[in-house]
N, C-alpha and C. Protein backbone atom coordinates (compact mmCIF):
# COMPACT_ATOMS: atom_id res chain seq x y z
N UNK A 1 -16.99 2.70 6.78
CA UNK A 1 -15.54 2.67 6.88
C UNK A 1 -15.14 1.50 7.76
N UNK A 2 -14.31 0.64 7.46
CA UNK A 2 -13.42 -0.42 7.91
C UNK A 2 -13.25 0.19 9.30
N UNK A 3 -13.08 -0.52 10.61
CA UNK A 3 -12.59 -0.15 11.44
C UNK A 3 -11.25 -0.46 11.87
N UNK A 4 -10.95 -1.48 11.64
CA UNK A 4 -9.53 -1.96 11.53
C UNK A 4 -8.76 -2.55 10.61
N UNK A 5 -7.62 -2.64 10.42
CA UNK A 5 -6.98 -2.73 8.87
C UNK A 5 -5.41 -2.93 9.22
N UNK A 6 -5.35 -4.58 9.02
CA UNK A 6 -4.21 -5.00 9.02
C UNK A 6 -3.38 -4.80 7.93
N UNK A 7 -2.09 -4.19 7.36
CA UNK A 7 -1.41 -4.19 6.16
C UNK A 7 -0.22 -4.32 5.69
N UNK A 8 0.05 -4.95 4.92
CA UNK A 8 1.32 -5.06 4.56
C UNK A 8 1.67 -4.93 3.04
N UNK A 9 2.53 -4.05 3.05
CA UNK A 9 3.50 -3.40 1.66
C UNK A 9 4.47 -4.03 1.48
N UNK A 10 4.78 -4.93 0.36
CA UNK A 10 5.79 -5.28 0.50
C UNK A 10 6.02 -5.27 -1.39
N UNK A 11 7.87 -5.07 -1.68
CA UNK A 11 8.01 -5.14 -3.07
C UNK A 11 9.68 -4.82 -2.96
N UNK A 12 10.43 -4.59 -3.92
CA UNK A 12 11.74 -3.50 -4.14
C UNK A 12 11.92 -2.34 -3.46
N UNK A 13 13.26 -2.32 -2.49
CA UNK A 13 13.29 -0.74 -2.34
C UNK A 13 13.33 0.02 -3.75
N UNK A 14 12.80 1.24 -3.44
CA UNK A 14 13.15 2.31 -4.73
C UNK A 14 11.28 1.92 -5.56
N UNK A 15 10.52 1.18 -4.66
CA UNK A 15 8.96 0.88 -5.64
C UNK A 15 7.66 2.47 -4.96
N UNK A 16 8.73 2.69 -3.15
CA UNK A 16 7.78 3.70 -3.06
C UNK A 16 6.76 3.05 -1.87
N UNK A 17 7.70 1.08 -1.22
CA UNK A 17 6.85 0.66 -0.56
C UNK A 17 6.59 1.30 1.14
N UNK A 18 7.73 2.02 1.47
CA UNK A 18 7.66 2.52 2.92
C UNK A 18 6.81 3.72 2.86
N UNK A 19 7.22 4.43 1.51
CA UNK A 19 6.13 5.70 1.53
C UNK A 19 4.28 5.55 1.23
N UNK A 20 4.52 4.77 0.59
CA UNK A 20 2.85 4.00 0.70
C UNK A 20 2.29 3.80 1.70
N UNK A 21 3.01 2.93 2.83
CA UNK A 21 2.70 2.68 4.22
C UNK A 21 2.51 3.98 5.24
N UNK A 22 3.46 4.71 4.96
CA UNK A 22 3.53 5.89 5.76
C UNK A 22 2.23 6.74 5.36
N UNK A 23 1.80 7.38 3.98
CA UNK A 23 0.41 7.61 3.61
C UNK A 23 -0.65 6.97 4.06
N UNK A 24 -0.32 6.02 3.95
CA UNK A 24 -1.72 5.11 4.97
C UNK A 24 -1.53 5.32 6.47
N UNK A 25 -0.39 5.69 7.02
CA UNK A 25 -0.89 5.76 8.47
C UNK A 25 -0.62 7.19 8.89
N UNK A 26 -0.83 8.25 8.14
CA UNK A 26 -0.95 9.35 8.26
C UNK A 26 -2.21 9.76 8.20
N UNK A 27 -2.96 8.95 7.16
CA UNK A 27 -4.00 9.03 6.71
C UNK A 27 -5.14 8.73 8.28
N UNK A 28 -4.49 7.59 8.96
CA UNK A 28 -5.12 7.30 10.09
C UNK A 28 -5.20 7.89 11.18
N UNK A 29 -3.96 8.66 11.06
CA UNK A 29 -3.70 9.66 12.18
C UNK A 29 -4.78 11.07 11.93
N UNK A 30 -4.92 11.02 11.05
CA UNK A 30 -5.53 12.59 10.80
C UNK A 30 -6.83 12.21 11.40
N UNK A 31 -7.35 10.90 11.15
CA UNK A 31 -8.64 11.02 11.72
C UNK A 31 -8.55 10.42 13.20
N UNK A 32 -7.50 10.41 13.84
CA UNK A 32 -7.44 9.90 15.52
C UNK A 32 -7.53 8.67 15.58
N UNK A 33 -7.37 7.82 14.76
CA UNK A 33 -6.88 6.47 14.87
C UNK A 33 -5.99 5.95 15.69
N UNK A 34 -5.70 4.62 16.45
CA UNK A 34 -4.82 4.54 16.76
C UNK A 34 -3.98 3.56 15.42
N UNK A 35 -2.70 3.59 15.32
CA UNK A 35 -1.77 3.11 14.06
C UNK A 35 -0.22 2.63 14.49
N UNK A 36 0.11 2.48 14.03
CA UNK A 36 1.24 1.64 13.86
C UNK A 36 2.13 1.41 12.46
N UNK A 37 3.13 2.11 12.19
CA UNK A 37 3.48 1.72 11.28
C UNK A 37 5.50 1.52 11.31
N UNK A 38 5.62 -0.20 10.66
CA UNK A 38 7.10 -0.57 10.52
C UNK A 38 7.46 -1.27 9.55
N UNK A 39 8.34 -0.13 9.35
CA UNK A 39 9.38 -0.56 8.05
C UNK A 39 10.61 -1.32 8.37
N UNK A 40 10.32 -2.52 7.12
CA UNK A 40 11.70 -3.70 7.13
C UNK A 40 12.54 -3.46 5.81
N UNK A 41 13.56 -3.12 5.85
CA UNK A 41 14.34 -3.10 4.39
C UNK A 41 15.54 -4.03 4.68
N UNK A 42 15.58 -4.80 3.02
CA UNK A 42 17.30 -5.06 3.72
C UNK A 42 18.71 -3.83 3.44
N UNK A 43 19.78 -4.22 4.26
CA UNK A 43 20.60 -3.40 3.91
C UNK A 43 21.01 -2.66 2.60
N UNK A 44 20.96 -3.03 1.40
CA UNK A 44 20.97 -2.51 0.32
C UNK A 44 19.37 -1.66 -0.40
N UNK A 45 18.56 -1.40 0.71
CA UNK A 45 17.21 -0.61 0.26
C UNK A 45 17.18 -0.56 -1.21
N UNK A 46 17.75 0.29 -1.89
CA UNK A 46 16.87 0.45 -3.52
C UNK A 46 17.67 -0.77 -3.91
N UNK A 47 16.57 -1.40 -4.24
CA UNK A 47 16.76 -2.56 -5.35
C UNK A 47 16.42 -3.98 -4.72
N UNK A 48 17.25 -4.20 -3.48
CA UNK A 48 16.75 -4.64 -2.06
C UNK A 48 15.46 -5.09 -1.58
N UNK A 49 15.12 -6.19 -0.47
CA UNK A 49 13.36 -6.20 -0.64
C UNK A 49 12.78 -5.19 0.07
N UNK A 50 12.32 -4.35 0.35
CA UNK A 50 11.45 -3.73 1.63
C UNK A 50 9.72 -3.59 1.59
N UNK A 51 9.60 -3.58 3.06
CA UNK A 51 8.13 -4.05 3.57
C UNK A 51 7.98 -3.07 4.51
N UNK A 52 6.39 -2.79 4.93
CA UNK A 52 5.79 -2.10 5.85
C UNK A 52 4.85 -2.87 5.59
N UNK A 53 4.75 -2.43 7.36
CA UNK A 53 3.27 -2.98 8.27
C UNK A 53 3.03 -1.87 8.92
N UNK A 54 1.60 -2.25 8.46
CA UNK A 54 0.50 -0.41 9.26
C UNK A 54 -0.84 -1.32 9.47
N UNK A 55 -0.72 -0.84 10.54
CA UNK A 55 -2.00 -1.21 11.95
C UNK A 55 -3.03 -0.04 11.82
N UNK A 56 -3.77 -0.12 11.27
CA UNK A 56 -4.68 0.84 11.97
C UNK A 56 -6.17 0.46 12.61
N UNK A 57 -6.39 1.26 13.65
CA UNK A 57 -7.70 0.72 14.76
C UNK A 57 -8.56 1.47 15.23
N UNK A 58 -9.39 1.46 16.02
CA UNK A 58 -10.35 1.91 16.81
C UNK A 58 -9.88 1.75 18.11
N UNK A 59 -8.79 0.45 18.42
CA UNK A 59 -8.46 0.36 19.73
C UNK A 59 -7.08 0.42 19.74
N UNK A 60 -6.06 0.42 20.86
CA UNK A 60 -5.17 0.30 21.44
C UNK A 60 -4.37 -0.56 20.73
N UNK A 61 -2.77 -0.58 20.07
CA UNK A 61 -2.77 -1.76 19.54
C UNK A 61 -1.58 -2.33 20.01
N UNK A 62 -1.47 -3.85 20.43
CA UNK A 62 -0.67 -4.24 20.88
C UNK A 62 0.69 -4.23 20.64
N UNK A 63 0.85 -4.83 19.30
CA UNK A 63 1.92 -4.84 18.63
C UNK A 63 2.10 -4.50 17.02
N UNK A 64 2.96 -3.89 16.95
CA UNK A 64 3.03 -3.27 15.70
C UNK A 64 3.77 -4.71 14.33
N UNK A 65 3.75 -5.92 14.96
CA UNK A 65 3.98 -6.48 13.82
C UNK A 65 2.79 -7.58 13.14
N UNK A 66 2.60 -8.03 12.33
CA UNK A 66 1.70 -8.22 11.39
C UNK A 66 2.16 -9.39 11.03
N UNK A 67 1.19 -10.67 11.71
CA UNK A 67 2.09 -11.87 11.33
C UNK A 67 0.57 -12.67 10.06
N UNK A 68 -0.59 -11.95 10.53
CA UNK A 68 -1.87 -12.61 9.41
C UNK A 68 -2.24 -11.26 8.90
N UNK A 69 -1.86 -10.57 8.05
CA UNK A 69 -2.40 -9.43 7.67
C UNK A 69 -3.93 -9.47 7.30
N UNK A 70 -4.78 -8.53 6.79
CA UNK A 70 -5.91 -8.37 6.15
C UNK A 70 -6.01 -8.15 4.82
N UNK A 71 -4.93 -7.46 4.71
CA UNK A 71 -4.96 -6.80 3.44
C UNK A 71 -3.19 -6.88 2.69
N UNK A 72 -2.74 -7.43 1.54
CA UNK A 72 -1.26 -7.46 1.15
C UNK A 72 -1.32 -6.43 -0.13
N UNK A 73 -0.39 -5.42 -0.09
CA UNK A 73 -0.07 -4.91 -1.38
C UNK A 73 1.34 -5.52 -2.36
N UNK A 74 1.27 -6.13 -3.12
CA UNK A 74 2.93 -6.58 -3.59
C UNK A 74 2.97 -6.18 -4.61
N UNK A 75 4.62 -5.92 -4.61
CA UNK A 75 5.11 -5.26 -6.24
C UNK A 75 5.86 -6.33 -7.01
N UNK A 76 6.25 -7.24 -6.44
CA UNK A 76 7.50 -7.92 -6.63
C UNK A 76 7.08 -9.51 -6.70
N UNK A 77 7.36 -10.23 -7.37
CA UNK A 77 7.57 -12.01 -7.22
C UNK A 77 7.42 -12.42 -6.05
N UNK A 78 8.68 -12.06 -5.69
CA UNK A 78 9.27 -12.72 -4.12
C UNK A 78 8.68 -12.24 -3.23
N UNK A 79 7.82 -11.07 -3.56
CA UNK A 79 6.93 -10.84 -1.80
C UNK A 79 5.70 -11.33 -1.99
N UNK A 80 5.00 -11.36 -3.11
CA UNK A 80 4.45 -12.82 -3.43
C UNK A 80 4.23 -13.79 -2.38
N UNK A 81 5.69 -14.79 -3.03
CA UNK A 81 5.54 -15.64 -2.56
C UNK A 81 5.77 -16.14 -1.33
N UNK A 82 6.81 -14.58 -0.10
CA UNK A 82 6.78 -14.85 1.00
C UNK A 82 5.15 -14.63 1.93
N UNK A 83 4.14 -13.49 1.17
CA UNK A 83 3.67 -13.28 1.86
C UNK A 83 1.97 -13.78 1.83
N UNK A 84 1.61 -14.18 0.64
CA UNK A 84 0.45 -14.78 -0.34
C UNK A 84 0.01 -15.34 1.04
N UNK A 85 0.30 -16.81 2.05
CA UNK A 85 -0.02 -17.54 2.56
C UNK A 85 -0.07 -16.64 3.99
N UNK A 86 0.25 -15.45 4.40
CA UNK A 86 0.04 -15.17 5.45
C UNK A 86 -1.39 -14.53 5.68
N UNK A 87 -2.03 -14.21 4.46
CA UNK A 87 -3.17 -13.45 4.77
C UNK A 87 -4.68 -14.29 4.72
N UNK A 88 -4.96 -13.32 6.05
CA UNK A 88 -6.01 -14.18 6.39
C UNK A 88 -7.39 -14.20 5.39
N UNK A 89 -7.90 -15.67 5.83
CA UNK A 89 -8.82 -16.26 4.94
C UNK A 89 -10.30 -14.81 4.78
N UNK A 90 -11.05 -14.35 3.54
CA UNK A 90 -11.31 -13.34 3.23
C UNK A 90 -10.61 -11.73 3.18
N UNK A 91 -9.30 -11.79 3.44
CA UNK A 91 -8.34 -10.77 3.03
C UNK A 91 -8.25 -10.60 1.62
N UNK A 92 -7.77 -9.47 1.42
CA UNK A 92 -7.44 -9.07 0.56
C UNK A 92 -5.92 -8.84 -0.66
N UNK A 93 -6.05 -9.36 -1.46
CA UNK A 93 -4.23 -9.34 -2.23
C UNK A 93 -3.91 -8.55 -3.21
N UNK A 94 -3.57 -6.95 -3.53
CA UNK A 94 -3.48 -6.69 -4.34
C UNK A 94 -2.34 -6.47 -5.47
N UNK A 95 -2.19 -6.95 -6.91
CA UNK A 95 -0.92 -7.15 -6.88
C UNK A 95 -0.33 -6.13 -8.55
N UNK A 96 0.73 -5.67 -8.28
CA UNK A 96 1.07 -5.09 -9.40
C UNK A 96 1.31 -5.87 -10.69
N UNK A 97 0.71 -6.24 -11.64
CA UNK A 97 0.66 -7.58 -12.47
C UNK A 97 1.92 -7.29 -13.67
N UNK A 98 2.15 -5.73 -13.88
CA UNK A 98 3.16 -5.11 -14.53
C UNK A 98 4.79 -6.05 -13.92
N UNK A 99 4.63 -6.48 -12.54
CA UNK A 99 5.83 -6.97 -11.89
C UNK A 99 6.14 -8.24 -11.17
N UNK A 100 5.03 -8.62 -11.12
CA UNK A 100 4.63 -10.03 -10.54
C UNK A 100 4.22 -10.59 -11.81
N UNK A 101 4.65 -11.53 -12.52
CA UNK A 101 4.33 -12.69 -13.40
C UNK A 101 4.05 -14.11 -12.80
N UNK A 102 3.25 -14.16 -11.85
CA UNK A 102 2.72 -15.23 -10.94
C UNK A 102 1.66 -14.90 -10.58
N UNK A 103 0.58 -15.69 -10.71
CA UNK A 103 -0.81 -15.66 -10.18
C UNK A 103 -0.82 -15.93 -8.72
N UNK A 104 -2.09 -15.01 -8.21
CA UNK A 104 -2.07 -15.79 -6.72
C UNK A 104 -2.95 -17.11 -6.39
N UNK A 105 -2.46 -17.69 -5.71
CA UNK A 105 -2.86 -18.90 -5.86
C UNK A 105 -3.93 -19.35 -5.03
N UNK A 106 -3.95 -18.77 -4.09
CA UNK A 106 -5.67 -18.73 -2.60
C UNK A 106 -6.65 -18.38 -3.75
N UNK A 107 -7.63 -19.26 -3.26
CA UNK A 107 -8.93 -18.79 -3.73
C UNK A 107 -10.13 -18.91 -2.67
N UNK A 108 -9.05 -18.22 -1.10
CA UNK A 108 -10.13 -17.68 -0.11
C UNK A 108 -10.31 -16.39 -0.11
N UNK A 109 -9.80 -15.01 -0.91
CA UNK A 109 -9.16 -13.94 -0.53
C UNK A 109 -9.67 -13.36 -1.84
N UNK A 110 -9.99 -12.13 -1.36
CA UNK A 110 -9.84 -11.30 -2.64
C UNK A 110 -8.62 -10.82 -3.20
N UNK A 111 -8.82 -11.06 -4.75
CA UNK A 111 -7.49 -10.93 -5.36
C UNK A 111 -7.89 -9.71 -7.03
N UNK A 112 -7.00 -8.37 -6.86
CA UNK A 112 -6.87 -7.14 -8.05
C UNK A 112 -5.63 -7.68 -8.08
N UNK A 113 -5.28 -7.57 -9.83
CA UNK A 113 -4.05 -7.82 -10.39
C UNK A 113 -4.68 -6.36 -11.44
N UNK A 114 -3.49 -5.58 -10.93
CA UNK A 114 -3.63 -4.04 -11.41
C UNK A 114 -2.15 -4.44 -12.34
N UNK A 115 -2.08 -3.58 -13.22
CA UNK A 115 -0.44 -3.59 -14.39
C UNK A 115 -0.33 -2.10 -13.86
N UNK A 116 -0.05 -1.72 -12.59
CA UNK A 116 0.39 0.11 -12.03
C UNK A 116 1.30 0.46 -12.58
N UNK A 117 2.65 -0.29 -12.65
CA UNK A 117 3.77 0.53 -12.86
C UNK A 117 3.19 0.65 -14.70
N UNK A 118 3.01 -0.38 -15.38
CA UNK A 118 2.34 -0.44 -16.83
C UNK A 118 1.82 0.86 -16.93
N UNK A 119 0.45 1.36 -15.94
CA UNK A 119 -0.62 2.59 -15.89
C UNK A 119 0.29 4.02 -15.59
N UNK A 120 1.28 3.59 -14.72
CA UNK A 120 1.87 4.61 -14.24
C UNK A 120 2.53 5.24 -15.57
N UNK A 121 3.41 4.59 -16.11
CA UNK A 121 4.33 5.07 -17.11
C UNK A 121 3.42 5.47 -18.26
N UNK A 122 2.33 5.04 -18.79
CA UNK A 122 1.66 5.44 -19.73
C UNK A 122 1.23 6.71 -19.47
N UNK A 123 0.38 6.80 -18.32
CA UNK A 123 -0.33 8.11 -17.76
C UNK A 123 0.85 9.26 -17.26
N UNK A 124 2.31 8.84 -17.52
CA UNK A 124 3.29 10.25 -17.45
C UNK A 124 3.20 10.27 -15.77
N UNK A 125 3.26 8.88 -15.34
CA UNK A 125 3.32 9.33 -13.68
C UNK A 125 4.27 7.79 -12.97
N UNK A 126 5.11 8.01 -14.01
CA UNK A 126 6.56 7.07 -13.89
C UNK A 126 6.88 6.81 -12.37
N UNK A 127 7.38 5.46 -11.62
CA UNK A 127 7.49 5.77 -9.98
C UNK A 127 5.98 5.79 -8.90
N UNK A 128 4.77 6.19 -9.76
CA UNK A 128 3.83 5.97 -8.97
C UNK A 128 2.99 4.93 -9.06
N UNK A 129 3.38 4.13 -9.08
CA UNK A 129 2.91 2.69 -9.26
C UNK A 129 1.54 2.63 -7.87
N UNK A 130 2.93 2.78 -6.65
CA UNK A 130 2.90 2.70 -4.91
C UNK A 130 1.53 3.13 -4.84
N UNK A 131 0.97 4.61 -5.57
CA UNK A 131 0.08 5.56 -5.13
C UNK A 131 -1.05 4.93 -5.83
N UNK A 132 -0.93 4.38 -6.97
CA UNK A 132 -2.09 3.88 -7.64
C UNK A 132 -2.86 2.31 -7.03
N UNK A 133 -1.38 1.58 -6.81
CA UNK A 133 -2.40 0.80 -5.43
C UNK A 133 -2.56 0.88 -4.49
N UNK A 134 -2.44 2.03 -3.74
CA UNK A 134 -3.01 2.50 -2.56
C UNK A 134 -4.36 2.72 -2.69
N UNK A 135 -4.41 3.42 -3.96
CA UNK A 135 -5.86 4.11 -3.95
C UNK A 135 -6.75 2.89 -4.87
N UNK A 136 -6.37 1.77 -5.04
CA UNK A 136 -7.07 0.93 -5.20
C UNK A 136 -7.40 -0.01 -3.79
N UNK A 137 -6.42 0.03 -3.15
CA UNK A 137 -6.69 -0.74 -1.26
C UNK A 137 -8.07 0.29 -0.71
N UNK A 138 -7.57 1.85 -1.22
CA UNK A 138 -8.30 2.87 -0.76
C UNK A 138 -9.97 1.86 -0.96
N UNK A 139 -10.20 2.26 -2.41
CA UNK A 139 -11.22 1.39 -2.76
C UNK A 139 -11.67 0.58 -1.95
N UNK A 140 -11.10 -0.67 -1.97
CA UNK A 140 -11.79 -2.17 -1.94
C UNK A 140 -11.92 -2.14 0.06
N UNK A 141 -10.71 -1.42 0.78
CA UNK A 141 -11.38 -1.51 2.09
C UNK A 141 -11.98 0.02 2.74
N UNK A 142 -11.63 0.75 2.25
CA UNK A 142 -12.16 2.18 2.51
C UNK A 142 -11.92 2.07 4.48
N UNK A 143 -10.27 2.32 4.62
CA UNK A 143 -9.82 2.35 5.88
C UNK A 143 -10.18 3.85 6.61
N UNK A 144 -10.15 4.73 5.69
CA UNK A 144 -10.40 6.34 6.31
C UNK A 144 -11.26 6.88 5.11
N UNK A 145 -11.06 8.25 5.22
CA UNK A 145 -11.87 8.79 3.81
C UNK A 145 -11.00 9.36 3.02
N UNK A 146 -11.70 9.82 1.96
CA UNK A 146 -10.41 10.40 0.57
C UNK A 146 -10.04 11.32 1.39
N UNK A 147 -10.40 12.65 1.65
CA UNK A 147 -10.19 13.48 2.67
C UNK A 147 -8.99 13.52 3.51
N UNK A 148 -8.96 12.52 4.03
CA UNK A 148 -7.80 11.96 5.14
C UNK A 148 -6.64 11.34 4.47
N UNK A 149 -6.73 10.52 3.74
CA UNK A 149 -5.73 10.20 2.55
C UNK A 149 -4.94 10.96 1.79
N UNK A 150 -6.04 11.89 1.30
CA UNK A 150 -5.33 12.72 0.43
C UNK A 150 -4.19 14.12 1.76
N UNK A 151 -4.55 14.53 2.58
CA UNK A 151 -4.33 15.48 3.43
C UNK A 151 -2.94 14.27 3.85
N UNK A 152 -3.10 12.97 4.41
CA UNK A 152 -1.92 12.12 4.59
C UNK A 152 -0.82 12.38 3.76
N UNK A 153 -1.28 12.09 2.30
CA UNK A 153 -0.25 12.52 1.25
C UNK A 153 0.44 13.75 1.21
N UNK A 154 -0.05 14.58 1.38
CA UNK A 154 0.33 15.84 1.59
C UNK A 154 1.29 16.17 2.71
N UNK A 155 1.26 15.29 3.57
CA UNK A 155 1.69 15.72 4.95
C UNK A 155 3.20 14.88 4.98
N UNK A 156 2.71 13.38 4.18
CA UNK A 156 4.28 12.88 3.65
C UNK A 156 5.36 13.13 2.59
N UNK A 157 5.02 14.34 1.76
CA UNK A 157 5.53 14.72 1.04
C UNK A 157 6.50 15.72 1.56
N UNK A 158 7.79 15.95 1.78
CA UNK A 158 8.86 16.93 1.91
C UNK A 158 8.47 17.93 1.16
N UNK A 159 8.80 19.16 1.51
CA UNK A 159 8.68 20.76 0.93
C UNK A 159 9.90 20.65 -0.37
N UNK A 160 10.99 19.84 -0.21
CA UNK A 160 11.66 20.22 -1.28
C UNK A 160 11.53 19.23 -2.92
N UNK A 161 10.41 18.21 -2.46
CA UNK A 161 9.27 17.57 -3.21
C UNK A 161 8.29 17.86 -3.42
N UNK A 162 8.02 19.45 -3.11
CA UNK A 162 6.48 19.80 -3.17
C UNK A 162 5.90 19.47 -5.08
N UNK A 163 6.72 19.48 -5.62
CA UNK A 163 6.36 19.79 -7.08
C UNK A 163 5.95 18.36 -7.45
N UNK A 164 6.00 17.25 -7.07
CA UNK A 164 5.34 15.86 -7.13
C UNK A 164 3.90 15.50 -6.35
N UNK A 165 3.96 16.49 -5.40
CA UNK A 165 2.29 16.20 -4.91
C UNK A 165 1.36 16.28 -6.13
N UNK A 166 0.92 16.63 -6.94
CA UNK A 166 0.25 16.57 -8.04
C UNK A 166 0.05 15.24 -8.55
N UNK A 167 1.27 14.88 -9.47
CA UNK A 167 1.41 13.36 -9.75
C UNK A 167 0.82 12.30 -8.91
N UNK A 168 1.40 12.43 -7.55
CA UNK A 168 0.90 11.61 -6.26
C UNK A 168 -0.59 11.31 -6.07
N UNK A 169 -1.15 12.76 -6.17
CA UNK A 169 -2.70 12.70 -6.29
C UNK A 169 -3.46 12.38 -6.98
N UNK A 170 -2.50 12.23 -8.53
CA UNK A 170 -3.26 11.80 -9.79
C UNK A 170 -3.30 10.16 -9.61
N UNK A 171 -2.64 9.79 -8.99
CA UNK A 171 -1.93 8.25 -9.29
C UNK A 171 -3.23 8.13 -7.91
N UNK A 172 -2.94 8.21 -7.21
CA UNK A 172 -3.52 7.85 -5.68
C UNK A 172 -4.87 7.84 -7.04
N UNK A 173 -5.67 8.93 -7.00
CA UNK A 173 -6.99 8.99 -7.56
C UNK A 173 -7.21 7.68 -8.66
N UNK A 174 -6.19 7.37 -9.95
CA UNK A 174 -6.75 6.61 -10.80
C UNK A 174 -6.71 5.45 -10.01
N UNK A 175 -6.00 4.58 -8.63
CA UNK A 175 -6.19 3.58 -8.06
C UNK A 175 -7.52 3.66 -7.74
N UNK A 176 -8.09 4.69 -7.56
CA UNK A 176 -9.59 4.65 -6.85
C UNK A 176 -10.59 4.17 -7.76
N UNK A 177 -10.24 4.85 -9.18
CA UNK A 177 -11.08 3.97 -10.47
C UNK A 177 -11.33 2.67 -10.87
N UNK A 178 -9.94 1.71 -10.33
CA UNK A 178 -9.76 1.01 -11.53
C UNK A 178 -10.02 -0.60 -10.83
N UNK A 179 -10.96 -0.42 -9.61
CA UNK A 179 -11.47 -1.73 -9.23
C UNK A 179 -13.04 -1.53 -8.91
């Protein structure tokens, strides 16, 4: 398991990017991590850009903002292209290819071009795009265990959303397949 794990979510409000982030640092919490997690939206959220940054460590962490990430999840073009150049050299880029019609252009970094929202809507799990590249980040850095992830999910889900934890888990799981 990764011990530390710089990250950043970034895409459209309304893609599911703050709740992605929040699963991941729930996920960290369950196992006593120390974490960090902050959400940037602009004023108009759905539709709007929004981003999270989640820290998670073994140690103490200074600051909760994320200026060289490790790892980028993007849904969108434009977070793309704000954020492609911030991640550091052998990081990781994973990108929803269903929504991004731009290649990434580093060829220091590992780079999945997943079609999620494409997978999502086929597989009847419309909206979970978020969960399916999580559980492909899950994959490629293995920050906690399924265990902890999945129990995260659970724990970010509202009671009067209980009837979507299912979906959530299905989507989270096929990210785990498909790299």
């Amino acid at each position: 398991m990764i011990k530390e794990l710089q990250t950043v979510f970034a895409g459209f409000g309304g893609q599911g990017i703050l709740f992605a982030g929040k699963v991941m640092a729930y996920a960290g919490m369950m196992e006593g991590r120390e974490l960090s997690w902050l959400p940037s939206y602009g004023p108009e959220m759905r539709g709007g850009t929004a981003n999270c940054s989640v820290c998670l460590s073994e140690k103490a962490i200074g600051s909760p903002l994320i200026v060289h990430p490790d790892a980028l999840v993007v849904m969108n073009r434009p977070s793309l292209e704000k954020f492609e150049d911030s991640v550091v050299p052998g990081g990781v880029i994973i990108v929803d290819s269903t929504m991004v019609d731009a290649p990434v252009t580093r060829k220091d970094v590992e780079v999945y071009s997943i079609p999620a929202s494409e997978l999502a809507d086929k597989k009847g799990l419309s909206g979970l795009a978020n969960m399916i590249l999580l559980g492909a980040l899950y994959h490629v850095r293995q920050f906690c265990t399924k265990e902890h992830l999945e129990e995260g999910l659970k724990k970010c889900i509202p009671a009067r959303k209980a009837h979507l934890a299912e979906g959530n888990r299905t989507a989270l799981q096929l990210g785990y397949s498909l790299v």
